[in-house]
PDB file of N, CA and C in Angstrom:
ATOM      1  N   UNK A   1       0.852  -1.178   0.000  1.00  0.00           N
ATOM      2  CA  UNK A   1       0.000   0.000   0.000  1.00  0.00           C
ATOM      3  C   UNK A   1       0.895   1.237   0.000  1.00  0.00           C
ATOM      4  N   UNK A   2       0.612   2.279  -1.034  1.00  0.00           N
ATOM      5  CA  UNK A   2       1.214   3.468  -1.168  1.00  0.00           C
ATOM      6  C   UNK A   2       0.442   4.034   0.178  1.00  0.00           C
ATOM      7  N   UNK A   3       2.305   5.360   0.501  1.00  0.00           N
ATOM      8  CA  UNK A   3       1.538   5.852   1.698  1.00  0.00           C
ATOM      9  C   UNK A   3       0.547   6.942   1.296  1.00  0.00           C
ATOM     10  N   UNK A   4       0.133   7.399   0.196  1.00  0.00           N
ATOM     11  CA  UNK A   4      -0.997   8.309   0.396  1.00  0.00           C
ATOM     12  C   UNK A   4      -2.117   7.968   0.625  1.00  0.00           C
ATOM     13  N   UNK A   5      -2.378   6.193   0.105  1.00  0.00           N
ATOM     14  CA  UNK A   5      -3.021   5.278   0.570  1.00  0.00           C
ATOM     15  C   UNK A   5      -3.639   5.193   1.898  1.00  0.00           C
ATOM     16  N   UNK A   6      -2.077   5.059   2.381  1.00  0.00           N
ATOM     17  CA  UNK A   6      -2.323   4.830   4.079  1.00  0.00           C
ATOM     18  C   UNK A   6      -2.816   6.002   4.646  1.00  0.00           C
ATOM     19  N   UNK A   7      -2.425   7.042   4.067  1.00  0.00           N
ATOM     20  CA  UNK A   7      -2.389   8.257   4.978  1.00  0.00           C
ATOM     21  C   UNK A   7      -4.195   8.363   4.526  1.00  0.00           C
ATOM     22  N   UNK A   8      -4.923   8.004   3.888  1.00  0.00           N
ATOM     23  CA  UNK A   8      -6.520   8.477   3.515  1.00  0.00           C
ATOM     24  C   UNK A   8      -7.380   7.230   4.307  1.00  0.00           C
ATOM     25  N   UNK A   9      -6.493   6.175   4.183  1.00  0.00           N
ATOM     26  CA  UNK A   9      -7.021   4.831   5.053  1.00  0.00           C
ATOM     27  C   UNK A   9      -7.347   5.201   6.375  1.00  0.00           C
ATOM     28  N   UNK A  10      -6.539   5.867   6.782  1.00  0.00           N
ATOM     29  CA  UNK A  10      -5.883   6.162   8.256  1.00  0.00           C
ATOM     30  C   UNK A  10      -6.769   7.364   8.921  1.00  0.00           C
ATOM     31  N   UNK A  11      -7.044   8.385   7.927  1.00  0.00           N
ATOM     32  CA  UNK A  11      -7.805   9.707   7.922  1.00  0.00           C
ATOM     33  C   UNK A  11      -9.564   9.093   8.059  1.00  0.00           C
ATOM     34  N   UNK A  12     -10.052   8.234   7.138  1.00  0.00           N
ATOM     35  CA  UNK A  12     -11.321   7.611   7.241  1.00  0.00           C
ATOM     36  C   UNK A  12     -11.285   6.941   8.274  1.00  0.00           C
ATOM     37  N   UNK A  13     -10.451   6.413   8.950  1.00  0.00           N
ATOM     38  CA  UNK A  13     -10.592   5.787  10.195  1.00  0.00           C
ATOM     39  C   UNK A  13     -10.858   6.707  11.482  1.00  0.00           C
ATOM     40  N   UNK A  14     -10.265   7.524  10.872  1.00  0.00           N
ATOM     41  CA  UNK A  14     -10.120   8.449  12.460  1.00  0.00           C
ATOM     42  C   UNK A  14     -11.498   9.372  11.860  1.00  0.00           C
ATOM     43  N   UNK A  15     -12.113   9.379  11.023  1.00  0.00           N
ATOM     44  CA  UNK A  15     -13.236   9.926  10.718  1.00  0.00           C
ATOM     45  C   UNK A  15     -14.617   9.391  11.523  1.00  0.00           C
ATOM     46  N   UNK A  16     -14.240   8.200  11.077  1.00  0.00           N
ATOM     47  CA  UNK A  16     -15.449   6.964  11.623  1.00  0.00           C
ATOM     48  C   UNK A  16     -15.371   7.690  12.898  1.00  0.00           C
ATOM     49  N   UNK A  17     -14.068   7.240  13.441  1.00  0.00           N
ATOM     50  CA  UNK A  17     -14.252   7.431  15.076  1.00  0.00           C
ATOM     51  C   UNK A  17     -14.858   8.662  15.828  1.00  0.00           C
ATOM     52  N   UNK A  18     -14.159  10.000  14.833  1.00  0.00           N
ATOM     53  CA  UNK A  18     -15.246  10.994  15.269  1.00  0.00           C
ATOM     54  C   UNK A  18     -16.781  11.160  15.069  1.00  0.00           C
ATOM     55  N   UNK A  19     -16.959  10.626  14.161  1.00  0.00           N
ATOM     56  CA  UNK A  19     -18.460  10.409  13.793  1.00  0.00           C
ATOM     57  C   UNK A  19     -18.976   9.678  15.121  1.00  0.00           C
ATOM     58  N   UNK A  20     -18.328   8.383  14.918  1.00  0.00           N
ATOM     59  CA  UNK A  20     -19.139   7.928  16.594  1.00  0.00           C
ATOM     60  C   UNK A  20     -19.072   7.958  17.731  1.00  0.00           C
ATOM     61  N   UNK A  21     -18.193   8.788  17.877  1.00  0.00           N
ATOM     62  CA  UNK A  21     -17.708   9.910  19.103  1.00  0.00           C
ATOM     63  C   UNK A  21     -18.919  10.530  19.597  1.00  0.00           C
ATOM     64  N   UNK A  22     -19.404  11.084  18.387  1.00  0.00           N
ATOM     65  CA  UNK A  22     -20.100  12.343  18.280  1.00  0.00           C
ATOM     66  C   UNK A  22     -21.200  11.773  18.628  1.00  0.00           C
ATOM     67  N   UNK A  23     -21.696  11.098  18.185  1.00  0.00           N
ATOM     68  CA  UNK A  23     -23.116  10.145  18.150  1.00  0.00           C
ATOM     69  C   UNK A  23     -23.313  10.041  19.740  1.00  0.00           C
ATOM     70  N   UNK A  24     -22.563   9.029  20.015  1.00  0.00           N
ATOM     71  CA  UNK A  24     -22.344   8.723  21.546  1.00  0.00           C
ATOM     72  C   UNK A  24     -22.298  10.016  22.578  1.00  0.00           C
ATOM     73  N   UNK A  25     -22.027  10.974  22.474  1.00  0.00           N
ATOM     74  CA  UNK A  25     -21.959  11.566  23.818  1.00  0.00           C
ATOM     75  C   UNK A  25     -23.419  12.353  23.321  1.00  0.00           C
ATOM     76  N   UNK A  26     -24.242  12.550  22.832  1.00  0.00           N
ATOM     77  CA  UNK A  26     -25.120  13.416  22.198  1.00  0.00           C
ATOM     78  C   UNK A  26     -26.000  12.615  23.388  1.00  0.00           C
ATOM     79  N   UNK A  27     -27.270  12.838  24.055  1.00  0.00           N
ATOM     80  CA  UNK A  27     -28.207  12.638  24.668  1.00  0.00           C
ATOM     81  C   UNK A  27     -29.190  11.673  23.865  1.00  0.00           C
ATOM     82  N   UNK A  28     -28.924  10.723  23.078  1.00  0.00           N
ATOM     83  CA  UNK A  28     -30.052   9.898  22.489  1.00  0.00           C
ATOM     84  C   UNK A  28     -29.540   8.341  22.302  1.00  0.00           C
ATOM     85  N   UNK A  29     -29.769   7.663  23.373  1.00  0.00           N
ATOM     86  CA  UNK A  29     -29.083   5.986  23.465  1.00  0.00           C
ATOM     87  C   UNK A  29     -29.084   5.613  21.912  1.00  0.00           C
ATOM     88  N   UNK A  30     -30.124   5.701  20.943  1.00  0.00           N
ATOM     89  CA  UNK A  30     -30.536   4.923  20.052  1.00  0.00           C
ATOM     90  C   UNK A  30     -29.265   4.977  19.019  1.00  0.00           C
ATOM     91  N   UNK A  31     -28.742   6.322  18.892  1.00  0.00           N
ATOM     92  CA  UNK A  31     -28.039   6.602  18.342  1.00  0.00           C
ATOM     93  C   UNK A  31     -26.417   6.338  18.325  1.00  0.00           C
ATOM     94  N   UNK A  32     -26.178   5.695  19.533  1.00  0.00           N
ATOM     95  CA  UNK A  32     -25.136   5.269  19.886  1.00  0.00           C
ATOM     96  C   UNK A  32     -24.650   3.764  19.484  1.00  0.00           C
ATOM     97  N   UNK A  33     -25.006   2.595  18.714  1.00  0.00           N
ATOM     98  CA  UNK A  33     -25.336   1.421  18.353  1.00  0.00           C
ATOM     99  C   UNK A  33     -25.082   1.714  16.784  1.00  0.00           C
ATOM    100  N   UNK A  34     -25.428   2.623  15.892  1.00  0.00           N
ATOM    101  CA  UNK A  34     -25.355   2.830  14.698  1.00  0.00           C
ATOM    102  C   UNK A  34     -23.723   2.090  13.799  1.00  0.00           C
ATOM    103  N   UNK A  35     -23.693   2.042  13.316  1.00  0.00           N
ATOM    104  CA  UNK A  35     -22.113   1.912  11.995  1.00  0.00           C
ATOM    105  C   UNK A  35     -21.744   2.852  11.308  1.00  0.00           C
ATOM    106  N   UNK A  36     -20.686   3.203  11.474  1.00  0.00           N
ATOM    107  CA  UNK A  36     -20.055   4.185  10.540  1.00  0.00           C
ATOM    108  C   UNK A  36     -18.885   3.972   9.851  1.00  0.00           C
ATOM    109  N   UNK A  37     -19.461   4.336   8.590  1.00  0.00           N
ATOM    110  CA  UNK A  37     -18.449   4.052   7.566  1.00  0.00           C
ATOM    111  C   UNK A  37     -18.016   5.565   6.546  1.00  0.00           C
ATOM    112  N   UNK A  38     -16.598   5.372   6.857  1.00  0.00           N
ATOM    113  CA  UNK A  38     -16.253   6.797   6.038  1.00  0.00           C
ATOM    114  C   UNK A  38     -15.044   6.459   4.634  1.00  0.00           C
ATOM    115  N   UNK A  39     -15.149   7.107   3.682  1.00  0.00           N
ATOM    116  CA  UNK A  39     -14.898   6.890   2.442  1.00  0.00           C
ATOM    117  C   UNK A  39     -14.120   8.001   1.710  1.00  0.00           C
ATOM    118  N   UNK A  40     -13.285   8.732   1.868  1.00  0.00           N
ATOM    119  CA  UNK A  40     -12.171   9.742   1.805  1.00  0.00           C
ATOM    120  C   UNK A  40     -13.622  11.087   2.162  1.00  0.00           C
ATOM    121  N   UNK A  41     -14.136  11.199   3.213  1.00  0.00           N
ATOM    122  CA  UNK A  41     -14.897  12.177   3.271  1.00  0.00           C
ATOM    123  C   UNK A  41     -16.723  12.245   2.983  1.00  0.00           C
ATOM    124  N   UNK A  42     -17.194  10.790   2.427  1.00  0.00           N
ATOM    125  CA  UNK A  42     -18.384  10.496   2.358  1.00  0.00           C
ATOM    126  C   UNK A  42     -18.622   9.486   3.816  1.00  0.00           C
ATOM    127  N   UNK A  43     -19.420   9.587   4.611  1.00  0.00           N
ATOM    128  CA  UNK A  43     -19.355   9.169   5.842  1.00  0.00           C
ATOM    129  C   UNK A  43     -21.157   8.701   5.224  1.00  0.00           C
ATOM    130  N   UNK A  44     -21.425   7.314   5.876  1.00  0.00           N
ATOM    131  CA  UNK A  44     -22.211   6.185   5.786  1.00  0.00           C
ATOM    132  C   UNK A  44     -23.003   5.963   6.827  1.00  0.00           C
ATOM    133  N   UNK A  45     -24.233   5.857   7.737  1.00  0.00           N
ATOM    134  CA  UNK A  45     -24.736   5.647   9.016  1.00  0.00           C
ATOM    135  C   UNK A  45     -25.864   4.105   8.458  1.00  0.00           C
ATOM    136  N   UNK A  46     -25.384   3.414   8.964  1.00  0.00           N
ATOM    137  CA  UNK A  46     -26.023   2.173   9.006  1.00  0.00           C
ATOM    138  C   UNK A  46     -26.335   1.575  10.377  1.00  0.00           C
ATOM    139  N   UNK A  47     -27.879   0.866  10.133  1.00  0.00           N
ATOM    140  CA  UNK A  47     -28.623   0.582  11.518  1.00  0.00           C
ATOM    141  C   UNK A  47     -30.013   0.676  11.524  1.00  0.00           C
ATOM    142  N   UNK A  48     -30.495   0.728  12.843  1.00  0.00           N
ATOM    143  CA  UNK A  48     -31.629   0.890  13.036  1.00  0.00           C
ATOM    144  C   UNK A  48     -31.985   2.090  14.434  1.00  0.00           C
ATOM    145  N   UNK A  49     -33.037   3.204  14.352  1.00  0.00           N
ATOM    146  CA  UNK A  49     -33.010   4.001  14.895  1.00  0.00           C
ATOM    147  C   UNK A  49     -34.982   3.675  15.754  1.00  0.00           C
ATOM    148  N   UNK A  50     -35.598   4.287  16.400  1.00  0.00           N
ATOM    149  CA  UNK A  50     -36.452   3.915  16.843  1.00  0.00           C
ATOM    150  C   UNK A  50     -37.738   5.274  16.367  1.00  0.00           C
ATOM    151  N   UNK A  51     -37.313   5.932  15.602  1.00  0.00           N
ATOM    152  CA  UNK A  51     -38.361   7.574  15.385  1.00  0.00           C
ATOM    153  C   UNK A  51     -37.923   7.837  13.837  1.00  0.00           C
ATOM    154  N   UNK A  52     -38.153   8.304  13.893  1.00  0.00           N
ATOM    155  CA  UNK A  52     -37.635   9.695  12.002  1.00  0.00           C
ATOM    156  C   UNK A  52     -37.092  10.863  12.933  1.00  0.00           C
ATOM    157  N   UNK A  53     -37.372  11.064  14.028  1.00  0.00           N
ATOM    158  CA  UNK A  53     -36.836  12.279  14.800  1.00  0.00           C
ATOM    159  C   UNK A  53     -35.702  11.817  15.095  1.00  0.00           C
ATOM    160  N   UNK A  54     -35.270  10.744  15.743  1.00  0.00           N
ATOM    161  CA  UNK A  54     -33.753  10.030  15.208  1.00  0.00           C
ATOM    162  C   UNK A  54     -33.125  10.172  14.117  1.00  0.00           C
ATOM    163  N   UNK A  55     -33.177   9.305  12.872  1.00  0.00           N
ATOM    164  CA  UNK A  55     -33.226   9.477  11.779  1.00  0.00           C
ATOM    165  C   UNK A  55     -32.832  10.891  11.390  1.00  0.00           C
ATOM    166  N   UNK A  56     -33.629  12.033  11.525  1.00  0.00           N
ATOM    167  CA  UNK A  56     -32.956  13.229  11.558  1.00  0.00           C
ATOM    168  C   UNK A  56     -31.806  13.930  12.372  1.00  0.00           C
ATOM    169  N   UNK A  57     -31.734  13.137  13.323  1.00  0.00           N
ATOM    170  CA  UNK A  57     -30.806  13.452  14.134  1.00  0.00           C
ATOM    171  C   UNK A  57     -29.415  13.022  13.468  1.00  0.00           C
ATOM    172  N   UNK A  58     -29.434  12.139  12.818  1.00  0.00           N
ATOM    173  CA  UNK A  58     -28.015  11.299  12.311  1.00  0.00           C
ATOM    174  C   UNK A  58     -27.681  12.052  11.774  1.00  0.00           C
ATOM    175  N   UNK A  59     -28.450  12.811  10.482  1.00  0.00           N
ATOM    176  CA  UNK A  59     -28.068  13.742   9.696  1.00  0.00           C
ATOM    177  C   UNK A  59     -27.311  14.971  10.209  1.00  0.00           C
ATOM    178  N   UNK A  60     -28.378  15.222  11.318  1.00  0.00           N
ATOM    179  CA  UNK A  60     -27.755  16.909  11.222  1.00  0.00           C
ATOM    180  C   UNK A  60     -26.363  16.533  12.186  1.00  0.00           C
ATOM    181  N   UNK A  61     -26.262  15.532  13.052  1.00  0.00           N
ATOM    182  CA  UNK A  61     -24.886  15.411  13.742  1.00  0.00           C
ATOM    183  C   UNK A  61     -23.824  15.074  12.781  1.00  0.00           C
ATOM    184  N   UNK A  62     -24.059  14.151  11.966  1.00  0.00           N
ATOM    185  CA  UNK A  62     -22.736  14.241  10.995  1.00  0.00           C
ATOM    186  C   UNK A  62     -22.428  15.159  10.528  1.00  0.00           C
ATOM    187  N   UNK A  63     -23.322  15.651   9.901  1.00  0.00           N
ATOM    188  CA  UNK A  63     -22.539  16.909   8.926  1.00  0.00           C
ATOM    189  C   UNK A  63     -22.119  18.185  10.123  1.00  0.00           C
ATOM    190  N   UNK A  64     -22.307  17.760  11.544  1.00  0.00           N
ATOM    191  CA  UNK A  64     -21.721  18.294  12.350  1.00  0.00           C
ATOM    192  C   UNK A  64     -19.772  18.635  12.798  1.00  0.00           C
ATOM    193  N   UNK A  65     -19.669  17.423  12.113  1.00  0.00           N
ATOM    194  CA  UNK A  65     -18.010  16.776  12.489  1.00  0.00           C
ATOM    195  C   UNK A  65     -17.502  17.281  11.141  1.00  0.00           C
ATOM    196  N   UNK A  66     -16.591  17.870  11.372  1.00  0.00           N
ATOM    197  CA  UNK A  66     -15.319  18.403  10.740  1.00  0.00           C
ATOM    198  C   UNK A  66     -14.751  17.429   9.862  1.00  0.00           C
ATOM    199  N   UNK A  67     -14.840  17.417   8.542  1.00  0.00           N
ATOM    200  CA  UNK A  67     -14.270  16.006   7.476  1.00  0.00           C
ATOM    201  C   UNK A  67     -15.481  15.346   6.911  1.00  0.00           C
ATOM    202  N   UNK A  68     -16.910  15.905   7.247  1.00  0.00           N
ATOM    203  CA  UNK A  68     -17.955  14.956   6.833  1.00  0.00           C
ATOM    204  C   UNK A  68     -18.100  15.858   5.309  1.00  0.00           C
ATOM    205  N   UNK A  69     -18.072  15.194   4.211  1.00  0.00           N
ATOM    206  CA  UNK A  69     -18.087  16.163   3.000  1.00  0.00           C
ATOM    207  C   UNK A  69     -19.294  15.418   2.508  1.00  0.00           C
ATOM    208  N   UNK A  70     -19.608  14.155   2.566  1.00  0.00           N
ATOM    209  CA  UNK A  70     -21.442  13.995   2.224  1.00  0.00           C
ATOM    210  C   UNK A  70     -21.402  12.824   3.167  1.00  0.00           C
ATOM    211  N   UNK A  71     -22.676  12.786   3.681  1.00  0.00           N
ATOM    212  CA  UNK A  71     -23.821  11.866   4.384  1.00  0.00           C
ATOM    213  C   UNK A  71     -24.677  10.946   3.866  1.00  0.00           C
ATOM    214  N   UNK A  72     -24.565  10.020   4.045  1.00  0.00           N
ATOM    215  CA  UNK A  72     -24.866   8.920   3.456  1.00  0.00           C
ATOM    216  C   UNK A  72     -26.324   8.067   4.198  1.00  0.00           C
ATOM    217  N   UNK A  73     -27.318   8.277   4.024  1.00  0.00           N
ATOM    218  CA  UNK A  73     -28.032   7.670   4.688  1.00  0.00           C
ATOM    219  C   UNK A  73     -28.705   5.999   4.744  1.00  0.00           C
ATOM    220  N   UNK A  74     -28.345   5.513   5.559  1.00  0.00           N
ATOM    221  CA  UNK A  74     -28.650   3.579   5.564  1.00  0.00           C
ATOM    222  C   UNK A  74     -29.158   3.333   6.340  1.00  0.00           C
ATOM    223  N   UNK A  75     -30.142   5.134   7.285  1.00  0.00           N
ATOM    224  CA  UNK A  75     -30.523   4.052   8.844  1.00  0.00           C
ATOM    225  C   UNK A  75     -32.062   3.724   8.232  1.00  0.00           C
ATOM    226  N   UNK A  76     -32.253   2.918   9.119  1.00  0.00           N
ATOM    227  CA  UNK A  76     -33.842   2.257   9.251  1.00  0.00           C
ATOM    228  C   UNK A  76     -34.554   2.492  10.354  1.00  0.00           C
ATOM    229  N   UNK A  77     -35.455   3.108  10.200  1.00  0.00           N
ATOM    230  CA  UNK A  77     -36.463   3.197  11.498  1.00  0.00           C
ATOM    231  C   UNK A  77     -37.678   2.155  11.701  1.00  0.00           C
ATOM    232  N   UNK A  78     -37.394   1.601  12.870  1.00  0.00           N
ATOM    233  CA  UNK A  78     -38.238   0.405  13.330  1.00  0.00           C
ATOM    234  C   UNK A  78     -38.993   1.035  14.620  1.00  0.00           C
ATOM    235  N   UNK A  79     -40.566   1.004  14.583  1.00  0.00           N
ATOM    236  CA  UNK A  79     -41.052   1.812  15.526  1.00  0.00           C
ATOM    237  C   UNK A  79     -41.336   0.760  16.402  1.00  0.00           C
ATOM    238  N   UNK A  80     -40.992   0.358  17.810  1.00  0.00           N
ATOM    239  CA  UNK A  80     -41.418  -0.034  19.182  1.00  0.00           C
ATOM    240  C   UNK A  80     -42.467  -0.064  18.944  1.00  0.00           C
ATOM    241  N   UNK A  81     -43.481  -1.322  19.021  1.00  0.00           N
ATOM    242  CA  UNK A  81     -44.605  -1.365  18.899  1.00  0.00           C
ATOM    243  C   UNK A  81     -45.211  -2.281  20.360  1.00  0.00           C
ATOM    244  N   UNK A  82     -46.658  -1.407  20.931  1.00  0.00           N
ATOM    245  CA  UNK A  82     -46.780  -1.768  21.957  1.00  0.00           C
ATOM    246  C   UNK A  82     -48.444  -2.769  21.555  1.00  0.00           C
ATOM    247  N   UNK A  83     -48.873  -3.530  22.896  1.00  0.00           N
ATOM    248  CA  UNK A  83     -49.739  -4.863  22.475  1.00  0.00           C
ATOM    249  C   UNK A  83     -50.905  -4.343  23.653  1.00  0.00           C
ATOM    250  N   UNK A  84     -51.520  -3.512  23.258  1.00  0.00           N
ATOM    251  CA  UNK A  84     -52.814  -3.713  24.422  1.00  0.00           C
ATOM    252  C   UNK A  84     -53.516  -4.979  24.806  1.00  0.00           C
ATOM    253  N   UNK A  85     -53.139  -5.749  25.890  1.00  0.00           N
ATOM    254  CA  UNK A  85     -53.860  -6.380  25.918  1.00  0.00           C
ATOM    255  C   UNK A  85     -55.406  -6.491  26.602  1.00  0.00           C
ATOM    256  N   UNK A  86     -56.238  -6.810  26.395  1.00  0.00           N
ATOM    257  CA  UNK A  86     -57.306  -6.711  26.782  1.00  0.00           C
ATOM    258  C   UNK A  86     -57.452  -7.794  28.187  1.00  0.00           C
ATOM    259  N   UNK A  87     -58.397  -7.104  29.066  1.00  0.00           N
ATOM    260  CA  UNK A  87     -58.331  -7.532  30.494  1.00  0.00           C
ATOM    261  C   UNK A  87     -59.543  -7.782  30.839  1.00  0.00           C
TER     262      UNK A  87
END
């Protein structure tokens, strides 16, 4: 591997990590579980989130972090579904 190689390998890595840095300390558990994948500056969020108010949240925090040059969206929202049961 050429090092400019390494050196962009190395840069997307430490991208990811801020991305889910970022995710994680933010006030929303759901969001902390996600995948991130970064691509010389296209950053990827794969998973499952529990709202669309989540879901929006992914967005606007990535393009929060410094190096995010496009956002990639892969999450899925699966809504908690509750079972009344009758008594």
């Amino acid at each position: 591997m050429q090092s400019s190689e390494m050196l962009r390998e190395q840069s997307d890595r430490d991208l990811e990590r801020r991305v889910a840095n970022y995710l994680a300390t933010r006030h929303v558990p759901g969001l902390r579980h996600l995948e991130v994948e970064a691509d010389n500056g296209v950053v990827t969020l794969r998973g499952r989130v529990r709202s669309f108010y989540e879901k929006q949240l992914c967005q606007a925090f990535c393009r929060r972090v410094a190096g995010v040059v496009l956002y990639v969206d892969a999450v899925d929202v699966s809504h908690a579904r509750t079972v009344a049961l009758a008594s």
